[in-house]
N, C-alpha and C. Protein backbone atom coordinates (compact mmCIF):
# COMPACT_ATOMS: atom_id res chain seq x y z
N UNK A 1 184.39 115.12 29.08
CA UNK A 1 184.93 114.35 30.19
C UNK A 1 185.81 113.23 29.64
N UNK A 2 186.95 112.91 30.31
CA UNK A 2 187.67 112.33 29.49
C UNK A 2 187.29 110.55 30.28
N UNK A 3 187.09 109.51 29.06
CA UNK A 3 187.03 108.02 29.69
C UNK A 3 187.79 107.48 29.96
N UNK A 4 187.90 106.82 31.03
CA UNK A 4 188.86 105.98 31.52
C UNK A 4 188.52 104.53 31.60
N UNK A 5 189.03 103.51 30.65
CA UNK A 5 188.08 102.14 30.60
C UNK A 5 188.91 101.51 31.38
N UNK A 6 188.12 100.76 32.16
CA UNK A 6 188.67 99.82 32.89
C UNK A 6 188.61 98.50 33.04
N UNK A 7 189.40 97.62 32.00
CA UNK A 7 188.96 96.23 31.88
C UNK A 7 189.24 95.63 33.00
N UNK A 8 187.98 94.78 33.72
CA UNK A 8 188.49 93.87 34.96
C UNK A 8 187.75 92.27 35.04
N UNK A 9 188.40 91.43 35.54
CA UNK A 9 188.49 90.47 35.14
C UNK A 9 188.05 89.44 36.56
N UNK A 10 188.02 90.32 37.58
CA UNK A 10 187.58 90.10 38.71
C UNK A 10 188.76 88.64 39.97
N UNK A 11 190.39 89.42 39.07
CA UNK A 11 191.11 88.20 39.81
C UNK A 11 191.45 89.51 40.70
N UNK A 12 192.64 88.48 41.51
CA UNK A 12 192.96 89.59 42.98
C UNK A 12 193.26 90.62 42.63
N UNK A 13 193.97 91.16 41.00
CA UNK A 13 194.85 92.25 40.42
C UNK A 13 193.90 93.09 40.53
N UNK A 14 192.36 92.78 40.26
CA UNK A 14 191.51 94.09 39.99
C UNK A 14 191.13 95.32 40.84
N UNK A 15 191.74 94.53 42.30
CA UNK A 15 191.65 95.58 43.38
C UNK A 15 192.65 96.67 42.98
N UNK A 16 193.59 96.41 42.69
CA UNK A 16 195.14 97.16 42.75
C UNK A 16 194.72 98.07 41.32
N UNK A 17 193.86 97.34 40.15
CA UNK A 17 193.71 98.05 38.94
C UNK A 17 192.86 99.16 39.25
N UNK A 18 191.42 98.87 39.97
CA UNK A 18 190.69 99.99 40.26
C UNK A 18 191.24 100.81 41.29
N UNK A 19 192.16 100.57 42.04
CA UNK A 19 192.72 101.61 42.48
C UNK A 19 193.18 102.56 41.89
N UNK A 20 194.21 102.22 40.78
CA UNK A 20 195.04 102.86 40.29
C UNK A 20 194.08 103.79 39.19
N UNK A 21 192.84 103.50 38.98
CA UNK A 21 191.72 104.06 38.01
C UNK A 21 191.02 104.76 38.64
N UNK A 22 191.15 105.01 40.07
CA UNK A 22 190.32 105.63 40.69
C UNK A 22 191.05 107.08 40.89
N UNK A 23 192.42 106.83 40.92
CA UNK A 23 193.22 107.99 41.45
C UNK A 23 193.37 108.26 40.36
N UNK A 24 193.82 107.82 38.64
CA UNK A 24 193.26 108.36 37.77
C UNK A 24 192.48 109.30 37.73
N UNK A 25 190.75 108.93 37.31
CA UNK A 25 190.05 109.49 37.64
C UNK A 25 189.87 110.89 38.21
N UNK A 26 190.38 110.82 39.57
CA UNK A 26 190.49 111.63 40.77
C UNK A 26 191.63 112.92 40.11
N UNK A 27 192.79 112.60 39.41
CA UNK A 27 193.24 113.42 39.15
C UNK A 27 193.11 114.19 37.91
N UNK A 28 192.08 113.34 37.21
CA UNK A 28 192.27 114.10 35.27
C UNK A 28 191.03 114.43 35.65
N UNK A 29 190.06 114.06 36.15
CA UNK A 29 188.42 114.56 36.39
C UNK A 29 187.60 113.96 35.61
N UNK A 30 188.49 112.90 35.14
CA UNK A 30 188.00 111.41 34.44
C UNK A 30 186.34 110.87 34.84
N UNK A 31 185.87 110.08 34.10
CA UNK A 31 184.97 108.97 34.08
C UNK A 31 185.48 107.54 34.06
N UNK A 32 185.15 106.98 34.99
CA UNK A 32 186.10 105.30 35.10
C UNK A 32 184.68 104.65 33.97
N UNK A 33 184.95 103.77 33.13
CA UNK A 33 183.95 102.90 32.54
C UNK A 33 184.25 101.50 32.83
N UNK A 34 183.78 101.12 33.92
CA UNK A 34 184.24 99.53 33.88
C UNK A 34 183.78 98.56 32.71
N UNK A 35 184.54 97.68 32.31
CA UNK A 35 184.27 96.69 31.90
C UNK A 35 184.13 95.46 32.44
N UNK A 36 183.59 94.45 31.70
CA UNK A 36 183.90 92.77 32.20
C UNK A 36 183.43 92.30 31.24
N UNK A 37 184.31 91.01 30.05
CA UNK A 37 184.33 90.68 28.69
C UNK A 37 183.99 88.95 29.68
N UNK A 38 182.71 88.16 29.39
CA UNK A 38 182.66 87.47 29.88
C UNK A 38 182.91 86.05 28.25
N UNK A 39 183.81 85.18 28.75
CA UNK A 39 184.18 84.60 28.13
C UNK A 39 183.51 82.88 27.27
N UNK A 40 182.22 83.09 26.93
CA UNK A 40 181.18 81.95 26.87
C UNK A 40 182.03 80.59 26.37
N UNK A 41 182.15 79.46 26.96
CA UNK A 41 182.48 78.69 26.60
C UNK A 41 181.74 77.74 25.03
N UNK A 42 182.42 77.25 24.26
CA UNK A 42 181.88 77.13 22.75
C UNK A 42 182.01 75.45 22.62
N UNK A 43 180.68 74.78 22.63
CA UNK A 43 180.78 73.35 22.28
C UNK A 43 179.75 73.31 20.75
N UNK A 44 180.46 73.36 19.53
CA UNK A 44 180.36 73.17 18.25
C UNK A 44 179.42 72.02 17.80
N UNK A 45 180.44 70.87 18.45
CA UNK A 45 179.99 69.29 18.46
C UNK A 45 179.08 68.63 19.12
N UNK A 46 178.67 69.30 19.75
CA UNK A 46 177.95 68.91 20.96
C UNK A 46 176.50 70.00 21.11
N UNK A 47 175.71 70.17 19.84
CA UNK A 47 174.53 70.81 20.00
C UNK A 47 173.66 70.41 21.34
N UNK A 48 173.60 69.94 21.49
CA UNK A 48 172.89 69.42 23.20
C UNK A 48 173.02 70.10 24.27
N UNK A 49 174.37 70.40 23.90
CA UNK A 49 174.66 71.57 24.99
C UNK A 49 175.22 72.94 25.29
N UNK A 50 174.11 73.22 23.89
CA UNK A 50 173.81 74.77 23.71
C UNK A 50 172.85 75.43 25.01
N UNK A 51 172.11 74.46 25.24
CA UNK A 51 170.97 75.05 26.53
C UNK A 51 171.80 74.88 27.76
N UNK A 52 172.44 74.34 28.20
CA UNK A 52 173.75 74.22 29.52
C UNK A 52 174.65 75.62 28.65
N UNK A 53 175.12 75.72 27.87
CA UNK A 53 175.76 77.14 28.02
C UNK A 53 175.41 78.00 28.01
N UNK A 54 173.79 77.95 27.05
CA UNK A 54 172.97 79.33 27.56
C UNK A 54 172.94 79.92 28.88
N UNK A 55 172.64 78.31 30.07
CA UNK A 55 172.55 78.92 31.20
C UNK A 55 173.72 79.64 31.93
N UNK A 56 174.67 78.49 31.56
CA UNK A 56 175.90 79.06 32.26
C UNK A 56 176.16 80.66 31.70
N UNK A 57 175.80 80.89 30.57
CA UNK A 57 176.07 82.27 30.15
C UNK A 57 175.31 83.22 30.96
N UNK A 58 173.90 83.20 31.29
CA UNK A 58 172.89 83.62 32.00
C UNK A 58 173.87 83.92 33.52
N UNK A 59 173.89 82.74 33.94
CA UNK A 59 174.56 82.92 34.89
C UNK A 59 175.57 83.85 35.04
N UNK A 60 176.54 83.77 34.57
CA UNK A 60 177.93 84.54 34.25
C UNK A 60 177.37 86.01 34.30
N UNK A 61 176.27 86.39 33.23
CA UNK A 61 175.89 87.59 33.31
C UNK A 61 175.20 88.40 34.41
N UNK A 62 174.54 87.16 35.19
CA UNK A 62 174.03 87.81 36.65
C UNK A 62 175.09 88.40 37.03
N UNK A 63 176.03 86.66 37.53
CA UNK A 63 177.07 87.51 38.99
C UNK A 63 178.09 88.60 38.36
N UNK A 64 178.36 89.06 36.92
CA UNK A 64 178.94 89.94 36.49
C UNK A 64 178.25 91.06 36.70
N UNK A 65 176.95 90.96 36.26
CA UNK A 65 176.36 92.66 37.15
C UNK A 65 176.51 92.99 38.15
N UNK A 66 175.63 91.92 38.92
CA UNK A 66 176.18 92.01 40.22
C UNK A 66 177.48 92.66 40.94
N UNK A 67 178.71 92.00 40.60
CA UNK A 67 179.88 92.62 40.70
C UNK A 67 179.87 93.81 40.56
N UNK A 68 179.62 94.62 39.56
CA UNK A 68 180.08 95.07 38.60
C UNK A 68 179.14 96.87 39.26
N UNK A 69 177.71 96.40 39.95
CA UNK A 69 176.55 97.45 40.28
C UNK A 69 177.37 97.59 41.67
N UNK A 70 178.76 96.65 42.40
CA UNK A 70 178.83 96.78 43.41
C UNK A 70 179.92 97.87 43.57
N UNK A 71 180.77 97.61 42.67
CA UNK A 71 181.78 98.50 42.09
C UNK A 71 181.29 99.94 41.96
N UNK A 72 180.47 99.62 41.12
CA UNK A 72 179.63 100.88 40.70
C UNK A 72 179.24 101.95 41.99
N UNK A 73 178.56 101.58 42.77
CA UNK A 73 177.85 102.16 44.13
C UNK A 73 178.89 102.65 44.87
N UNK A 74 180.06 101.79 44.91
CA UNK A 74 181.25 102.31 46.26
C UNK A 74 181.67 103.46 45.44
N UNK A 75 181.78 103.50 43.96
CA UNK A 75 182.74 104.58 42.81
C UNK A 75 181.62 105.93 42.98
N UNK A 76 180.56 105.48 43.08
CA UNK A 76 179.59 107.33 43.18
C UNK A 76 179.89 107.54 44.95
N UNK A 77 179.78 106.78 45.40
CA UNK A 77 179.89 107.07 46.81
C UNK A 77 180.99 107.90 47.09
N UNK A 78 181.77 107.86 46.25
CA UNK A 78 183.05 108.55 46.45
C UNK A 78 183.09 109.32 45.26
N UNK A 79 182.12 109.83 44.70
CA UNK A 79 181.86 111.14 43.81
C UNK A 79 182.50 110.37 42.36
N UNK A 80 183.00 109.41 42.58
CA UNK A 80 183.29 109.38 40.64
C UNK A 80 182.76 109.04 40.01
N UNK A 81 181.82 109.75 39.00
CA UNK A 81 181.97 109.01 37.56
C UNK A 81 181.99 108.02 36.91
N UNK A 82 180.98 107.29 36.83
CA UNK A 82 181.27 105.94 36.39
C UNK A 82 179.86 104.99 35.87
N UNK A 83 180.53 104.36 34.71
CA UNK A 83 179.59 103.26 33.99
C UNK A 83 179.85 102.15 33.87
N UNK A 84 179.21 101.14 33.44
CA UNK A 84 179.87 100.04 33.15
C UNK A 84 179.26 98.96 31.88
N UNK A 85 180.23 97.95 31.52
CA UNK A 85 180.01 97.29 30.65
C UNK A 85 180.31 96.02 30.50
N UNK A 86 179.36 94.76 30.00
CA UNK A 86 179.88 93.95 29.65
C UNK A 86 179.59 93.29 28.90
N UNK A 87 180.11 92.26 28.30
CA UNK A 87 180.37 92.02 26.93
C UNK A 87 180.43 90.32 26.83
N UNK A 88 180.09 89.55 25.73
CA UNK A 88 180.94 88.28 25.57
C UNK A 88 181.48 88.14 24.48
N UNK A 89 183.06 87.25 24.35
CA UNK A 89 183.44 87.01 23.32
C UNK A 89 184.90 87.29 23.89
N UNK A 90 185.56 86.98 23.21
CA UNK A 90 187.19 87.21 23.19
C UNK A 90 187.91 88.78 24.24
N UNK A 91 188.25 88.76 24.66
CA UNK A 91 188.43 89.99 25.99
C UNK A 91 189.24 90.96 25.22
N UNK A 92 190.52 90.67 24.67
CA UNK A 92 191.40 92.06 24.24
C UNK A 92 190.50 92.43 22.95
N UNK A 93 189.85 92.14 21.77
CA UNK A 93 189.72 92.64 21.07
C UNK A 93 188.38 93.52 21.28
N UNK A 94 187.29 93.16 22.21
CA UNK A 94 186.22 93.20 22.89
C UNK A 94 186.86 95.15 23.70
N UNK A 95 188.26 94.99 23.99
CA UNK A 95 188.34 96.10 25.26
C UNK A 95 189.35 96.90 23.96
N UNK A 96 190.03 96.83 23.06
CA UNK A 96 190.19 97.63 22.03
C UNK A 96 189.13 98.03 21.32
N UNK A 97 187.59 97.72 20.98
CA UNK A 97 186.71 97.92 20.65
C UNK A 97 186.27 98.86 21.38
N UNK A 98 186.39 98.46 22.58
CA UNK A 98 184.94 99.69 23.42
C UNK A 98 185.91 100.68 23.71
N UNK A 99 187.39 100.51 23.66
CA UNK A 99 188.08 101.69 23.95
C UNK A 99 188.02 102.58 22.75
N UNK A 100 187.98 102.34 21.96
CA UNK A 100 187.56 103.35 20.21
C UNK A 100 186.40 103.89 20.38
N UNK A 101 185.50 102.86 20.57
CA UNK A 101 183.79 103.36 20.65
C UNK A 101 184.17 104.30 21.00
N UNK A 102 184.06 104.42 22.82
CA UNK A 102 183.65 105.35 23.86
C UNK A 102 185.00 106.58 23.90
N UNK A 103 186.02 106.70 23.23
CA UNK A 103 187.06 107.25 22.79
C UNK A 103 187.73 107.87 23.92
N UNK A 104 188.29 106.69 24.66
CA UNK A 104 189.02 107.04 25.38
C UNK A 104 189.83 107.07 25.78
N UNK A 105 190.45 107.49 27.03
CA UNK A 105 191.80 108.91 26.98
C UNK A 105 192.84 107.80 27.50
N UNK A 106 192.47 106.64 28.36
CA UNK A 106 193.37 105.56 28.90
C UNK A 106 192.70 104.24 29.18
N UNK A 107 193.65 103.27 29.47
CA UNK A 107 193.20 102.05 29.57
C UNK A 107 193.83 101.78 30.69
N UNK A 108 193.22 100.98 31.58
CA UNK A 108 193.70 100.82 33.06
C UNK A 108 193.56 98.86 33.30
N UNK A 109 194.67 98.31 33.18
CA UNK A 109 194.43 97.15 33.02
C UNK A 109 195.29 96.46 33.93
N UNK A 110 195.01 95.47 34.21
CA UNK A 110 196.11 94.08 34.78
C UNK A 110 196.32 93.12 34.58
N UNK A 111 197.53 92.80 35.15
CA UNK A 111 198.20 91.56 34.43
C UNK A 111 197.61 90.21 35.40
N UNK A 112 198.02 88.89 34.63
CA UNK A 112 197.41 87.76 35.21
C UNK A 112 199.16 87.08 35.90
N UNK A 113 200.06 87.68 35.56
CA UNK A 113 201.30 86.64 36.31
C UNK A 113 201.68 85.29 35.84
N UNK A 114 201.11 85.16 34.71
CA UNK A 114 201.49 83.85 34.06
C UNK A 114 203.55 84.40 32.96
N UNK A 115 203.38 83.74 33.19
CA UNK A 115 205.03 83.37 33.16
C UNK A 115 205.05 83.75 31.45
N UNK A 116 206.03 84.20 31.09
CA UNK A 116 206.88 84.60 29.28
C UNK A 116 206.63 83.45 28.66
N UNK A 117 207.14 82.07 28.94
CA UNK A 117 206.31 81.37 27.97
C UNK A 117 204.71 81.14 27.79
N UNK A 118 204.20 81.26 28.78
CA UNK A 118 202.72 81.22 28.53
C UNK A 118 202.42 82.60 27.79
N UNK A 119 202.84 83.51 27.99
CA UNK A 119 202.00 84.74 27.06
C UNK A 119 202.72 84.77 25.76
N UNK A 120 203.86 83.97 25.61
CA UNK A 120 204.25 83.66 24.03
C UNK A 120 203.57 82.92 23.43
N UNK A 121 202.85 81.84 24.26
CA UNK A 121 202.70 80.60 23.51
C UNK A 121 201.03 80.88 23.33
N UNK A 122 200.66 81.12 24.05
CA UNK A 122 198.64 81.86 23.95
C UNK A 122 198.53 83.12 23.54
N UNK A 123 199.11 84.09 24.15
CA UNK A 123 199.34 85.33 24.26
C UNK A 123 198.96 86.48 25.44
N UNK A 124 198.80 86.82 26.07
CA UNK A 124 198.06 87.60 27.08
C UNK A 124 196.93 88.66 26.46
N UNK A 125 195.76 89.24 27.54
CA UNK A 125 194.79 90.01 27.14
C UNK A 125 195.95 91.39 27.75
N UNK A 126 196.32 91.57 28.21
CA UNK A 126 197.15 92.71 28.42
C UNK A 126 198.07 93.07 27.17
N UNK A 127 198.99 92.26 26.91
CA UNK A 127 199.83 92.19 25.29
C UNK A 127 199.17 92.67 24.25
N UNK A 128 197.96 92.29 24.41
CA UNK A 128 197.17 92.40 22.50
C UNK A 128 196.72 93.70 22.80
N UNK A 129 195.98 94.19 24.02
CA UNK A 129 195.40 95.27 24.44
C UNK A 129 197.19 96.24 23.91
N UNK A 130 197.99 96.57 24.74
CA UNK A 130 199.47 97.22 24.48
C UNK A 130 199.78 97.23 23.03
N UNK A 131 199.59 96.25 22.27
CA UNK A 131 199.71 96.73 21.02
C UNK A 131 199.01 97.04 19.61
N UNK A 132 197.42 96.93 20.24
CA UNK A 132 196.59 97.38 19.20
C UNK A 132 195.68 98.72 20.20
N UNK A 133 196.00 99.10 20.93
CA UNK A 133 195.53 100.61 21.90
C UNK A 133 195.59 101.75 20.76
N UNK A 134 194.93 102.17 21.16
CA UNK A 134 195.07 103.63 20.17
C UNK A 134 195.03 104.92 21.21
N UNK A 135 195.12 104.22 22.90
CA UNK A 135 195.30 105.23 23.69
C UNK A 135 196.44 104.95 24.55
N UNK A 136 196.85 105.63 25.35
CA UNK A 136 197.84 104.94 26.32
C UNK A 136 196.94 103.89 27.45
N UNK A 137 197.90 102.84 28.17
CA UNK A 137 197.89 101.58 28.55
C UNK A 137 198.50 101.80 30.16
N UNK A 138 197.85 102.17 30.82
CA UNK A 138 198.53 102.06 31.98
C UNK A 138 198.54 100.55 32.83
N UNK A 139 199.23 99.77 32.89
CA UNK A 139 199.15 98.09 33.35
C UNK A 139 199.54 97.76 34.75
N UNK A 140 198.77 97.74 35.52
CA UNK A 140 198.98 97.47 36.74
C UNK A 140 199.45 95.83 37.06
N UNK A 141 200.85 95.70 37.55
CA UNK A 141 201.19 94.39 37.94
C UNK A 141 200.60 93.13 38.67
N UNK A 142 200.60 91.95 38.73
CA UNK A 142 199.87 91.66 40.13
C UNK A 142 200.02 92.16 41.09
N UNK A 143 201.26 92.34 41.44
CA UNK A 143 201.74 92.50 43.02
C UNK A 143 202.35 93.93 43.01
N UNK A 144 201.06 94.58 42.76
CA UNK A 144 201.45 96.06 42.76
C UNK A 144 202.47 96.57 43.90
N UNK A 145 203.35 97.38 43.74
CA UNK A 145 204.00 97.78 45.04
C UNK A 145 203.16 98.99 46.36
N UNK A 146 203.66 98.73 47.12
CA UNK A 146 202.17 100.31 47.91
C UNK A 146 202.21 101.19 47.17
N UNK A 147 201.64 102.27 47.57
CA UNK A 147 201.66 103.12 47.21
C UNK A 147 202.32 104.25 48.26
N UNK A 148 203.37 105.18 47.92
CA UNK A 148 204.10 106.36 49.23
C UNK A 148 202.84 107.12 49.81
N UNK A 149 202.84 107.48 51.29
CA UNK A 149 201.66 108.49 51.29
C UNK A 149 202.95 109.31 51.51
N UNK A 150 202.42 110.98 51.20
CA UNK A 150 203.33 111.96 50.62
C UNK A 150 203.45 112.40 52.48
């Protein structure tokens, strides 16, 4: 069965991304694997408040299942295929990772709409994903256009 990972990030784009992963899916006879790379915030200097990020991490990891089991339920409901995953630590190298692991056939991702100098100057998780992929990258825009019904 071929995987289809789907990094999501849970902004407005992810509707338009799992769409576009669903009809994927729907047409290769795919497995969607969701992801969600949750991003733990890091205070070095400040040992004190290792137990405030534990929680907040705790946290993060609830409402990410959560999300994530909700996704899940509507995707069998509609016969597809599907797992999910999540992760902490840095997002593109985290979703080039599990895309090798689980060896799969595409990457179904979206963009955040931040402007050419911001993804020069930080870089984007879409960018790093596009050029360290070892599969094809399908990138769904923010403002996806409709879609034609035939």
């Amino acid at each position: 069965m071929k995987n289809i990972l789907v990094p999501l990030d849970f902004s407005p784009v992810s509707r338009a991304v799992l769409r576009e992963a669903r009809a994927l899916a729907r047409e290769t006879g795919g497995r969607l694997v969701l992801l969600h790379v949750i991003r733990s915030p890091v205070y070095p200097d400040y040992p004190g408040m290792l137990a405030d990020v534990a929680a907040l991490d705790d946290y993060a990891l609830k409402v990410s299942r959560a999300h994530l089991g909700r996704l899940e339920r509507t995707l069998r409901a509609d016969r597809i295929p599907v797992a999910q995953r999540i992760f902490f630590g840095p997002a593109a190298p985290r979703i080039v990772d599990e895309a090798r692991r689980i060896k799969a056939r595409y990457i179904v991702i979206g963009t955040r709409g931040h402007n050419a100098l911001h993804d020069f100057v930080l870089g984007s998780t879409t960018s790093v994903v596009l050029r360290r992929s070892r599969c094809p990258v399908l990138v769904v825009p923010v403002h996806p256009r409709p879609r034609q019904r035939a």
